[in-house]
C-alpha atoms as a PDB file:
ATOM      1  CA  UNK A   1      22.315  -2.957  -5.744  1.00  0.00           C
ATOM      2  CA  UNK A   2      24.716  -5.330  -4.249  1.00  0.00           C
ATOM      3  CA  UNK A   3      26.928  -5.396  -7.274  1.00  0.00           C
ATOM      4  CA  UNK A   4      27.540  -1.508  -6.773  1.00  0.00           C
ATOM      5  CA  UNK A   5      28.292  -1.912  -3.208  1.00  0.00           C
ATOM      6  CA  UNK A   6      30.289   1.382  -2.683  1.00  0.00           C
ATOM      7  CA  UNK A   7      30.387   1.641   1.529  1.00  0.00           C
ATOM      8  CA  UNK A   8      29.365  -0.970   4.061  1.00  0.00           C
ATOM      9  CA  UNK A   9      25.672  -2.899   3.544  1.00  0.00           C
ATOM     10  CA  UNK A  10      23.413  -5.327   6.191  1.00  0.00           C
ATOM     11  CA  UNK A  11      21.295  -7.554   4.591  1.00  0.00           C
ATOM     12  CA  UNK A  12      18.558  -9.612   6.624  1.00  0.00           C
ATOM     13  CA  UNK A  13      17.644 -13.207   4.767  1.00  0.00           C
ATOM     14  CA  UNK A  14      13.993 -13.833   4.872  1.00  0.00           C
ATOM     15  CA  UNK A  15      11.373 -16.881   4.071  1.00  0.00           C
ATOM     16  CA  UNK A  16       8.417 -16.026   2.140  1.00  0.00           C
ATOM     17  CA  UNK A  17       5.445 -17.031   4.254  1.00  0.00           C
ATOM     18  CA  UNK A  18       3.553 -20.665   3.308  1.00  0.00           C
ATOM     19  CA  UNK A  19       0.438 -19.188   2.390  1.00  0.00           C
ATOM     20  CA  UNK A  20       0.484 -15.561   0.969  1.00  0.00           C
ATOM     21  CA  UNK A  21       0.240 -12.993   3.818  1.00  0.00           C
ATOM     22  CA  UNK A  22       0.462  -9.256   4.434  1.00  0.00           C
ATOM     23  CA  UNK A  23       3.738 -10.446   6.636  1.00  0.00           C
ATOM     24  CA  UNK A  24       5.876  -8.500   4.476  1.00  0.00           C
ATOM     25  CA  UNK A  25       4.396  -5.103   5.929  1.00  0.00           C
ATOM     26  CA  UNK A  26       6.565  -5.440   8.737  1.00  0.00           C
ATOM     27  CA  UNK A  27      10.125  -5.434   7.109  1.00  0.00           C
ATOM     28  CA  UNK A  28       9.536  -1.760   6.823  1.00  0.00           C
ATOM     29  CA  UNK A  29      11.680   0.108   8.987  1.00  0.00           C
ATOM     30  CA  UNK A  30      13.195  -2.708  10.337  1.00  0.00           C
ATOM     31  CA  UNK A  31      15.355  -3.923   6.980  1.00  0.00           C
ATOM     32  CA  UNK A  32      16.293  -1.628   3.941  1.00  0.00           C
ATOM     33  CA  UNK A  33      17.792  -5.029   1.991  1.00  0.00           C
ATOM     34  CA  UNK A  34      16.729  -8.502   2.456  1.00  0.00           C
ATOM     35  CA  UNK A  35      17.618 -11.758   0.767  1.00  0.00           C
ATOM     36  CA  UNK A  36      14.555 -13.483  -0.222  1.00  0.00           C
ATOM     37  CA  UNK A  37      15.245 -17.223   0.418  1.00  0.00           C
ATOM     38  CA  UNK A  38      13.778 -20.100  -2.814  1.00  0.00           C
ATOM     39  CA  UNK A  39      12.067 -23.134  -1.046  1.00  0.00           C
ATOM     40  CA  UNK A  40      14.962 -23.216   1.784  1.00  0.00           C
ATOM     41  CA  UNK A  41      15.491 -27.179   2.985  1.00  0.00           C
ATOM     42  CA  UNK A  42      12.985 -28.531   0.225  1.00  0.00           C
ATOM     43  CA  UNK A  43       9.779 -26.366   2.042  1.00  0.00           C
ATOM     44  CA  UNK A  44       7.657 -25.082  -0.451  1.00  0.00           C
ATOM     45  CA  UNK A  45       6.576 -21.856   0.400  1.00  0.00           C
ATOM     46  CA  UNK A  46       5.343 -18.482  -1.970  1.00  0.00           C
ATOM     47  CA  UNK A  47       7.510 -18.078  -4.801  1.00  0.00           C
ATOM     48  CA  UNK A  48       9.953 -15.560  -3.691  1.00  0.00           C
ATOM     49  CA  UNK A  49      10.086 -13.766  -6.822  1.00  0.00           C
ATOM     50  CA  UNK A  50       6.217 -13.162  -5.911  1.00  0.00           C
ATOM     51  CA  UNK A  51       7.182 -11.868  -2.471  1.00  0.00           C
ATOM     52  CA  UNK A  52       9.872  -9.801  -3.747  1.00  0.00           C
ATOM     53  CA  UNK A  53       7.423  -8.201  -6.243  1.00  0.00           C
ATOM     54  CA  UNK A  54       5.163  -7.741  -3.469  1.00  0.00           C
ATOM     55  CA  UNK A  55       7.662  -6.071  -1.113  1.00  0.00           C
ATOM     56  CA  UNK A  56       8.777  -3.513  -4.042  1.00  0.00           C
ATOM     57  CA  UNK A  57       5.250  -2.420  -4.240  1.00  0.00           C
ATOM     58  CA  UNK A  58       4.038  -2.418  -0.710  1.00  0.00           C
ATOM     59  CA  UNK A  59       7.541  -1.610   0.964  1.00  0.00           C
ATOM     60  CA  UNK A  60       9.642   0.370  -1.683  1.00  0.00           C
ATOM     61  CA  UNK A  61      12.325   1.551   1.304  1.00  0.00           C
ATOM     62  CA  UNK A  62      13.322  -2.520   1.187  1.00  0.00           C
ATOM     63  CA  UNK A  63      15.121  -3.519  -1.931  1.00  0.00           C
ATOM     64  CA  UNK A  64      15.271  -7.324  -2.549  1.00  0.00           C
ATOM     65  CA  UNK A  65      17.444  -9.761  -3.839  1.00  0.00           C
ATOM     66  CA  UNK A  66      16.240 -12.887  -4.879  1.00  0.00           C
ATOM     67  CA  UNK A  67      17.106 -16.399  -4.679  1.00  0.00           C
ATOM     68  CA  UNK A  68      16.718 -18.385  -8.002  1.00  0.00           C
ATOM     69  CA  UNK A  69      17.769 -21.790  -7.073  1.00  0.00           C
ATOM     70  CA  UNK A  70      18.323 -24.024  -9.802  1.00  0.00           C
ATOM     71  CA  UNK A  71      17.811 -27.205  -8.611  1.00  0.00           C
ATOM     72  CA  UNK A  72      14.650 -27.901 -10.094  1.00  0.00           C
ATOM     73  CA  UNK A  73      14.492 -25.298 -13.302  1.00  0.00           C
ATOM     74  CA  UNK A  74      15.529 -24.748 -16.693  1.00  0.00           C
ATOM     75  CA  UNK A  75      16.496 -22.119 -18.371  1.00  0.00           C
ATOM     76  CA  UNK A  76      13.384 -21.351 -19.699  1.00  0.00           C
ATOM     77  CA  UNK A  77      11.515 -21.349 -15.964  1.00  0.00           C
ATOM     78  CA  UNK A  78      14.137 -19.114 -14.718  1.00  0.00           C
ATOM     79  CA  UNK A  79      14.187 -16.704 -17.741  1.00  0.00           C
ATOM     80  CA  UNK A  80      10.433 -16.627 -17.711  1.00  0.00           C
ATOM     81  CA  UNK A  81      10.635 -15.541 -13.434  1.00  0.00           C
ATOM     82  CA  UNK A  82      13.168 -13.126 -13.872  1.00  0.00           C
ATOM     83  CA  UNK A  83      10.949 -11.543 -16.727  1.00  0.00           C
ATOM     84  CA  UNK A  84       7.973 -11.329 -14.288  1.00  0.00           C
ATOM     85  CA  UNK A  85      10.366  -9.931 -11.346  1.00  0.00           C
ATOM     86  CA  UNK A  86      11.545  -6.929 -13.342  1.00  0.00           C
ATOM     87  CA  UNK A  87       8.444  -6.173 -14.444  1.00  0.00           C
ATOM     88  CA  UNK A  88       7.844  -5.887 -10.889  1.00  0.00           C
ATOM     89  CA  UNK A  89      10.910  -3.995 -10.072  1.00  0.00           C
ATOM     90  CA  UNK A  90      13.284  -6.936  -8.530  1.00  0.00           C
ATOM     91  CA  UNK A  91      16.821  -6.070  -9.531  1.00  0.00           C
ATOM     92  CA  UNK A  92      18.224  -8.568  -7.930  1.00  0.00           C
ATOM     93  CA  UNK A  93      19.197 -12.214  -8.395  1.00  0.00           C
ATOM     94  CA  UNK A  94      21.412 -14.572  -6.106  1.00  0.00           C
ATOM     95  CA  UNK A  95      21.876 -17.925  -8.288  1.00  0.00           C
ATOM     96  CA  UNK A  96      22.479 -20.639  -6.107  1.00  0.00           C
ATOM     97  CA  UNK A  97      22.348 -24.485  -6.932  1.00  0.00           C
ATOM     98  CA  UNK A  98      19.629 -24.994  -4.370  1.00  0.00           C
ATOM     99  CA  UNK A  99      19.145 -28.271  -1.452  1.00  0.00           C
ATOM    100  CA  UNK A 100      18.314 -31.242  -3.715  1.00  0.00           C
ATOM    101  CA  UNK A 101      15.302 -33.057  -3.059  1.00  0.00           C
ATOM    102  CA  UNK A 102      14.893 -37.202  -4.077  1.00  0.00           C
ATOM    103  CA  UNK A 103      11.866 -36.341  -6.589  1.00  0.00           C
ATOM    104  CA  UNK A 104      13.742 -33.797  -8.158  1.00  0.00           C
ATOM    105  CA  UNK A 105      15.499 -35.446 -11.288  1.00  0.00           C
ATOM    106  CA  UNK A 106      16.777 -32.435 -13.139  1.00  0.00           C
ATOM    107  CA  UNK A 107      19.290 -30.024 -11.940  1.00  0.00           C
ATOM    108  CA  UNK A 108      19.589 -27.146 -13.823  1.00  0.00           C
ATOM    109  CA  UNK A 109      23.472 -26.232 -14.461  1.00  0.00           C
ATOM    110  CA  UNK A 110      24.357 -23.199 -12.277  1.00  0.00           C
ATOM    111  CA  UNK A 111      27.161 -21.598 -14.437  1.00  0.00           C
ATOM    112  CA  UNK A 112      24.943 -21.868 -17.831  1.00  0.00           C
ATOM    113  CA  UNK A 113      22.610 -20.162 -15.996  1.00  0.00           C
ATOM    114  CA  UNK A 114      24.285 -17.019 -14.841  1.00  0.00           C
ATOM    115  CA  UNK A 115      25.925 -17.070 -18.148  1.00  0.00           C
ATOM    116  CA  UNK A 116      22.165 -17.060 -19.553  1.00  0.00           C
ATOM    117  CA  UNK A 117      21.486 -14.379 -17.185  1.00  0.00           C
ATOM    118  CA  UNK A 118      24.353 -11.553 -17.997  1.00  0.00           C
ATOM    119  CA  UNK A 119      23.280 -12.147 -21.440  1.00  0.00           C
ATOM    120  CA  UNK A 120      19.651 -11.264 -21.057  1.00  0.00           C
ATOM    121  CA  UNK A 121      21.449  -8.040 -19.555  1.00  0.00           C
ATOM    122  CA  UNK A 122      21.701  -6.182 -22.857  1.00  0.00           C
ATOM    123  CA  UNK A 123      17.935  -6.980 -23.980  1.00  0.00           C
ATOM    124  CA  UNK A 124      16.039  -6.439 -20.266  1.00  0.00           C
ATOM    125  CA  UNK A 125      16.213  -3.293 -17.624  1.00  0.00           C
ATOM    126  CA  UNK A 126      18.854  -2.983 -15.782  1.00  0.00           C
ATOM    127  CA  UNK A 127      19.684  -6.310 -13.185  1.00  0.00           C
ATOM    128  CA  UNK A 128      22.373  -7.887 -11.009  1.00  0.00           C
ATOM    129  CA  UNK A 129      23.326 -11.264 -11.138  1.00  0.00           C
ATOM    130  CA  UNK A 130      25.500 -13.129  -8.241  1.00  0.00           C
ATOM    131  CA  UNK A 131      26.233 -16.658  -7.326  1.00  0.00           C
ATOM    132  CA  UNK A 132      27.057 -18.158  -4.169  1.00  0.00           C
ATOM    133  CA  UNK A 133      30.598 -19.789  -3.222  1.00  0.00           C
ATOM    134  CA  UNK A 134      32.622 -21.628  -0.677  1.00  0.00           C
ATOM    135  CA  UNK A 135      36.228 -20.620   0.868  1.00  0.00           C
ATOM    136  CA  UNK A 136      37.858 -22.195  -1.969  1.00  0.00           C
ATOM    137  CA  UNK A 137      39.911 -19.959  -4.533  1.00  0.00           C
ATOM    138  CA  UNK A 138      39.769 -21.749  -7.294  1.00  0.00           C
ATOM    139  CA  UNK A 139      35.433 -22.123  -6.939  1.00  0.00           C
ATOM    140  CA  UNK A 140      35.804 -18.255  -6.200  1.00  0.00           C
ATOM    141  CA  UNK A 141      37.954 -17.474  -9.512  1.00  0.00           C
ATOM    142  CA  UNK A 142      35.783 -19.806 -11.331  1.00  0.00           C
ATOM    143  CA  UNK A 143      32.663 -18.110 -10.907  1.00  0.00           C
ATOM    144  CA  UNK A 144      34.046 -14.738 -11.484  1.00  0.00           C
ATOM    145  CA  UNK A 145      34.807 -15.483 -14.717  1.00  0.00           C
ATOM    146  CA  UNK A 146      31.436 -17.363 -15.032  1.00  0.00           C
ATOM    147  CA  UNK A 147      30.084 -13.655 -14.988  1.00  0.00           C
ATOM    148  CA  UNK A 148      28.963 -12.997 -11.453  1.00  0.00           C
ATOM    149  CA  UNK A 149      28.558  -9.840 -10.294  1.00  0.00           C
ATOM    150  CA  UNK A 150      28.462 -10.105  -6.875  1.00  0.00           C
ATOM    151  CA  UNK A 151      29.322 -13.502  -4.296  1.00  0.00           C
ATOM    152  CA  UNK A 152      27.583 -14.795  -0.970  1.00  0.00           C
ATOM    153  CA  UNK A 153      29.756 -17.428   0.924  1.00  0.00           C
ATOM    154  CA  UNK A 154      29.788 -18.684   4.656  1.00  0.00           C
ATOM    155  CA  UNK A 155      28.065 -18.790   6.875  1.00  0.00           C
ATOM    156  CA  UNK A 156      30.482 -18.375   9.762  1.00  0.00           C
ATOM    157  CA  UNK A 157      29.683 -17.591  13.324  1.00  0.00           C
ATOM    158  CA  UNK A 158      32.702 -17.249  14.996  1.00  0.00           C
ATOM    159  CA  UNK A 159      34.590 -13.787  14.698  1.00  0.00           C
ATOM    160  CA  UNK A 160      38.587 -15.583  14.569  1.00  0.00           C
ATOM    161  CA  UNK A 161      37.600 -17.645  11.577  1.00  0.00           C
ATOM    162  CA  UNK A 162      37.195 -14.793   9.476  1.00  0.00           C
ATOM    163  CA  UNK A 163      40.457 -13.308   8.026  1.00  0.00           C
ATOM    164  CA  UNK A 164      41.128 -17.003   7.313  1.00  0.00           C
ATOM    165  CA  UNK A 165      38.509 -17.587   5.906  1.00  0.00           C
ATOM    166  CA  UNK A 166      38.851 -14.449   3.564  1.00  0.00           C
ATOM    167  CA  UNK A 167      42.154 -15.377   2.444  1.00  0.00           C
ATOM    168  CA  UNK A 168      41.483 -18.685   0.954  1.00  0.00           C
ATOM    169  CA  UNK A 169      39.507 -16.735  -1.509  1.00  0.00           C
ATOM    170  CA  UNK A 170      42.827 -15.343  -2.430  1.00  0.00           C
ATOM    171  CA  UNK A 171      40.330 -11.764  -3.689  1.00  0.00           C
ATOM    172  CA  UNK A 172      42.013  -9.659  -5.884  1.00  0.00           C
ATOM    173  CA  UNK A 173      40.573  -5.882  -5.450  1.00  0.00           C
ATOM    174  CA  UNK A 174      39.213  -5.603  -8.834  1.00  0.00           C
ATOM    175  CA  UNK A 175      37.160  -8.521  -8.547  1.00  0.00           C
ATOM    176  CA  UNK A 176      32.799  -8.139  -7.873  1.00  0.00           C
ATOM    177  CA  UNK A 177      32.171  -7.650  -3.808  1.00  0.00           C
ATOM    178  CA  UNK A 178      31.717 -10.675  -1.360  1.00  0.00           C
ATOM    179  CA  UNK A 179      29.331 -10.845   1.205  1.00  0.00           C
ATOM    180  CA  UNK A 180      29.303 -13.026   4.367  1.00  0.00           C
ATOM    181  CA  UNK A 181      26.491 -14.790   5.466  1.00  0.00           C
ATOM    182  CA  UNK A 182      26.395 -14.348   9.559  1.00  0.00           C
ATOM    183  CA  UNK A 183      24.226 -17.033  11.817  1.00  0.00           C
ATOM    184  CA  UNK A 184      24.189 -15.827  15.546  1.00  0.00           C
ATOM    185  CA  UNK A 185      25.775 -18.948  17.565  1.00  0.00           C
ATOM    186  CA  UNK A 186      22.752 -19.079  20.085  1.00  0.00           C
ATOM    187  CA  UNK A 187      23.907 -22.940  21.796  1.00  0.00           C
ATOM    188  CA  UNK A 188      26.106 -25.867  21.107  1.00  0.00           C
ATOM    189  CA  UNK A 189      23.274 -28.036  20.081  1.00  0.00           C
ATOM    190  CA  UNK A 190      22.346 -25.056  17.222  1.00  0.00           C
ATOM    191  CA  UNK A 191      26.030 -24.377  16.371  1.00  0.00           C
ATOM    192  CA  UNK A 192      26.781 -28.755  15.535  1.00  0.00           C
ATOM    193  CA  UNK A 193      23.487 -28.317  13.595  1.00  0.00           C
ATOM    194  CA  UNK A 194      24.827 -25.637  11.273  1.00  0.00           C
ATOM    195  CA  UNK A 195      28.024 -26.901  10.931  1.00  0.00           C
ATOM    196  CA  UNK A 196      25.978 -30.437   9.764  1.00  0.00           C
ATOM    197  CA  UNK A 197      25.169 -28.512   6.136  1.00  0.00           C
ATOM    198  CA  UNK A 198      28.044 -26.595   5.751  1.00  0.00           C
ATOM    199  CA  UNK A 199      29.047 -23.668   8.185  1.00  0.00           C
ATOM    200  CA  UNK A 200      32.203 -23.072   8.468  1.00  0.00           C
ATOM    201  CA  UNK A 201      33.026 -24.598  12.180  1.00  0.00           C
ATOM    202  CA  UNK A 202      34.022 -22.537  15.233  1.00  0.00           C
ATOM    203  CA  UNK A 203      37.193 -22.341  17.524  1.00  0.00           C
ATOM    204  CA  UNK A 204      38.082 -24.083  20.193  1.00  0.00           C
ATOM    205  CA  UNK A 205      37.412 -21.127  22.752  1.00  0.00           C
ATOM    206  CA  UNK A 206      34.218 -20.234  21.328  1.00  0.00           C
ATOM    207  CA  UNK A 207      32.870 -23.981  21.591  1.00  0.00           C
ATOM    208  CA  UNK A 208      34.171 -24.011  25.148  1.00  0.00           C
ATOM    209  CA  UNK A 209      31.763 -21.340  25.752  1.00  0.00           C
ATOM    210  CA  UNK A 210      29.098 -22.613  23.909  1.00  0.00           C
ATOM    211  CA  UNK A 211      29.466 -26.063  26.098  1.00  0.00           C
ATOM    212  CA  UNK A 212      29.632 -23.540  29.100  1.00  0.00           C
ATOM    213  CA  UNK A 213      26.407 -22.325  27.930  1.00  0.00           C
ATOM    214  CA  UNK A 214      25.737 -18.450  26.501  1.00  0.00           C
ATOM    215  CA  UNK A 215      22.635 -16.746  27.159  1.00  0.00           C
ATOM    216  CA  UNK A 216      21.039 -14.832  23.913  1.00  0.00           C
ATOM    217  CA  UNK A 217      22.984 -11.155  24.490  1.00  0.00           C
ATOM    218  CA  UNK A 218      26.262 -13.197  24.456  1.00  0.00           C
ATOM    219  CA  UNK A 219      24.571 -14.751  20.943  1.00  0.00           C
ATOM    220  CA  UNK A 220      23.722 -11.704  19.079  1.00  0.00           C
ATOM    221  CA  UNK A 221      26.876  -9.655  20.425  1.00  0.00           C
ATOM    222  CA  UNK A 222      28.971 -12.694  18.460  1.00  0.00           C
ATOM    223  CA  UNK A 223      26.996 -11.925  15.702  1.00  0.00           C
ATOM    224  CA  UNK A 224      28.319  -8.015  15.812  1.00  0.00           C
ATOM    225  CA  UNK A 225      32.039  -8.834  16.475  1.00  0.00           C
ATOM    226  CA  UNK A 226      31.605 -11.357  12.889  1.00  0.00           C
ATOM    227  CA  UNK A 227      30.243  -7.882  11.219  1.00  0.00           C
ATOM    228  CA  UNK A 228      33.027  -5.917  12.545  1.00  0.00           C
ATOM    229  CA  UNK A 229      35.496  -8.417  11.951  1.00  0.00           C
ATOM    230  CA  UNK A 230      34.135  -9.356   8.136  1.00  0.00           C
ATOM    231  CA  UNK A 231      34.325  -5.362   7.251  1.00  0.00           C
ATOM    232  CA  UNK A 232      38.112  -4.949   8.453  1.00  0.00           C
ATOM    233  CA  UNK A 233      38.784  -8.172   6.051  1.00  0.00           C
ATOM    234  CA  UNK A 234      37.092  -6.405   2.734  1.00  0.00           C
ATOM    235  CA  UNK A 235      33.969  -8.092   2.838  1.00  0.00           C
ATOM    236  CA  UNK A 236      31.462  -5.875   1.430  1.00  0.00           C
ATOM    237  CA  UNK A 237      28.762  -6.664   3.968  1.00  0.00           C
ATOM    238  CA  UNK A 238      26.315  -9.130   6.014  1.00  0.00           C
ATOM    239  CA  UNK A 239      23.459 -11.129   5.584  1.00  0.00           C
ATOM    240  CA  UNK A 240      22.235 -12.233   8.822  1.00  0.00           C
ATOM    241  CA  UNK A 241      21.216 -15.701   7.950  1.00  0.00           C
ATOM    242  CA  UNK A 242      18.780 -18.485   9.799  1.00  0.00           C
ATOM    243  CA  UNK A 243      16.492 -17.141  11.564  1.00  0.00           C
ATOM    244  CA  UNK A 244      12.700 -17.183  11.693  1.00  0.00           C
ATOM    245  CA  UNK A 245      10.672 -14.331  10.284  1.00  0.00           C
ATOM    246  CA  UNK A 246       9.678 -12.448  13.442  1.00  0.00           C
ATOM    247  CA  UNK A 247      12.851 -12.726  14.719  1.00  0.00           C
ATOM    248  CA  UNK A 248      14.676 -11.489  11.843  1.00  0.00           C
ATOM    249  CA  UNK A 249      12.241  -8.263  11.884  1.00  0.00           C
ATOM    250  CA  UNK A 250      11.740  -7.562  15.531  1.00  0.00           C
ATOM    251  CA  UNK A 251      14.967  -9.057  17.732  1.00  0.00           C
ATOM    252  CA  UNK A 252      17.268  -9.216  14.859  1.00  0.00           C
ATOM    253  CA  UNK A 253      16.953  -5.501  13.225  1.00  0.00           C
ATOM    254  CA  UNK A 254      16.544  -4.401  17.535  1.00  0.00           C
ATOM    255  CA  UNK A 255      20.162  -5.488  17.898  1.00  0.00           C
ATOM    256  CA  UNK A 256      21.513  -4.132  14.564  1.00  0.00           C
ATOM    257  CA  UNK A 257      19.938  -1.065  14.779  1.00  0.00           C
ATOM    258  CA  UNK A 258      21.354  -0.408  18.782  1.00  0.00           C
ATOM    259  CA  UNK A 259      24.431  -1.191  17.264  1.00  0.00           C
ATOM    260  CA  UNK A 260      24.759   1.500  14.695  1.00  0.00           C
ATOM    261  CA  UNK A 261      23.182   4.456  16.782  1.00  0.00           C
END
């Protein structure tokens, strides 16, 4: 599990499919963890602690983590999902507060429900429970002592904004592991989009090049120097972030996999 994280660990972030699907066949051997994404941008899609229920039983090499936004649940929803998931084998849960949509009037409260959550701990098999957060310490500090077990911030996509990035956490060794979310920087047009809904920006030299143009290579080998460069800073690993299905499962685990051999 991702709270246990005891040597270096590459997730891939995936979208349950629209419709349900046999898509999920195809993570094997290209993934062993993946980030199951709730409802990303306001899309409803298959519930992802369906998909992840599906992907322990059909692909047990892949462990998944879950996304249980909170934007538009209670307690009682959320409880009642992550009842269903471990009965499925999910172990897994990433609590985030979600991307609020106008018909949505209730917004379930993030910290009650990880609180919630680390309680249901002693009655229900064994879990993890994390929580997202920004490059702000005292956000960081606040939801360690909230209860989470393990933390997902960025994304970033340019290698020289990491150690500063890290250290406006101000992470004491002790606390759970961090894990950097990682979007390839494929053009300038793609880059000023992610930065529009929160990634942290790039350099100077690396927007130079973007405006220069990069071809894909140039993209994904980014992507590699952010890995290498997150791991020397204490981040406990990746999650490749953004990127469509297929590509996350054929050109995305390609390029990781070249890299480790």
């Amino acid at each position: 599990m991702l709270s246990a994280a005891d040597g270096w660990m590459d997730v891939a972030e995936v979208n349950p499919p629209v419709l349900p699907s046999a898509r999920h066949l195809m993570l094997d051997r290209a993934w062993e963890r993946v980030l199951i994404t709730d409802n990303t941008f306001g899309k409803i899609r298959v519930s992802p602690y369906a998909f992840a229920a599906r992907i322990t039983h059909d692909v047990p090499s892949v462990a998944p983590t879950v996304v249980a936004s909170t934007r538009d649940r209670n307690i009682l929803a959320i409880e009642s999902e992550v009842r269903g998931a471990l009965g499925n084998g999910v172990r897994s849960f990433l609590i985030v507060v979600g991307d609020t949509r106008p018909q949505v009037e209730h917004m379930s409260h993030h910290y009650e429900i990880i609180e919630h959550l680390r309680d249901l701990q002693t009655q229900l098999p064994v879990f993890e429970a994390g929580m997202t957060t920004r490059f702000r310490d005292w956000q960081f500090r606040r939801r360690v002592d909230a209860g989470g077990q393990f933390f997902v911030t960025g994304p970033i996509m340019d290698p020289t904004t990491i150690a500063p990035s890290m250290e406006k956490l101000k992470r004491d060794p002790a606390d759970p592991p961090v894990f950097l979310m990682v979007i390839p920087p494929f053009s300038l047009k793609w880059v000023e989009r992610m930065e529009s809904i929160g990634t942290v920006a790039v350099g100077d030299k690396l927007r130079g090049e973007l405006a220069d143009g990069i071809d894909r290579e140039r993209a994904w080998d980014l992507s590699l120097e952010v890995a290498s460069a997150a791991k020397d800073a204490g981040f406990a690993g990746v999650i490749l972030t953004g990127l469509k299905f297929d590509t996350v499962v054929d050109e995305a685990a390609g390029v990781w996999r070249a890299a480790h051999d």
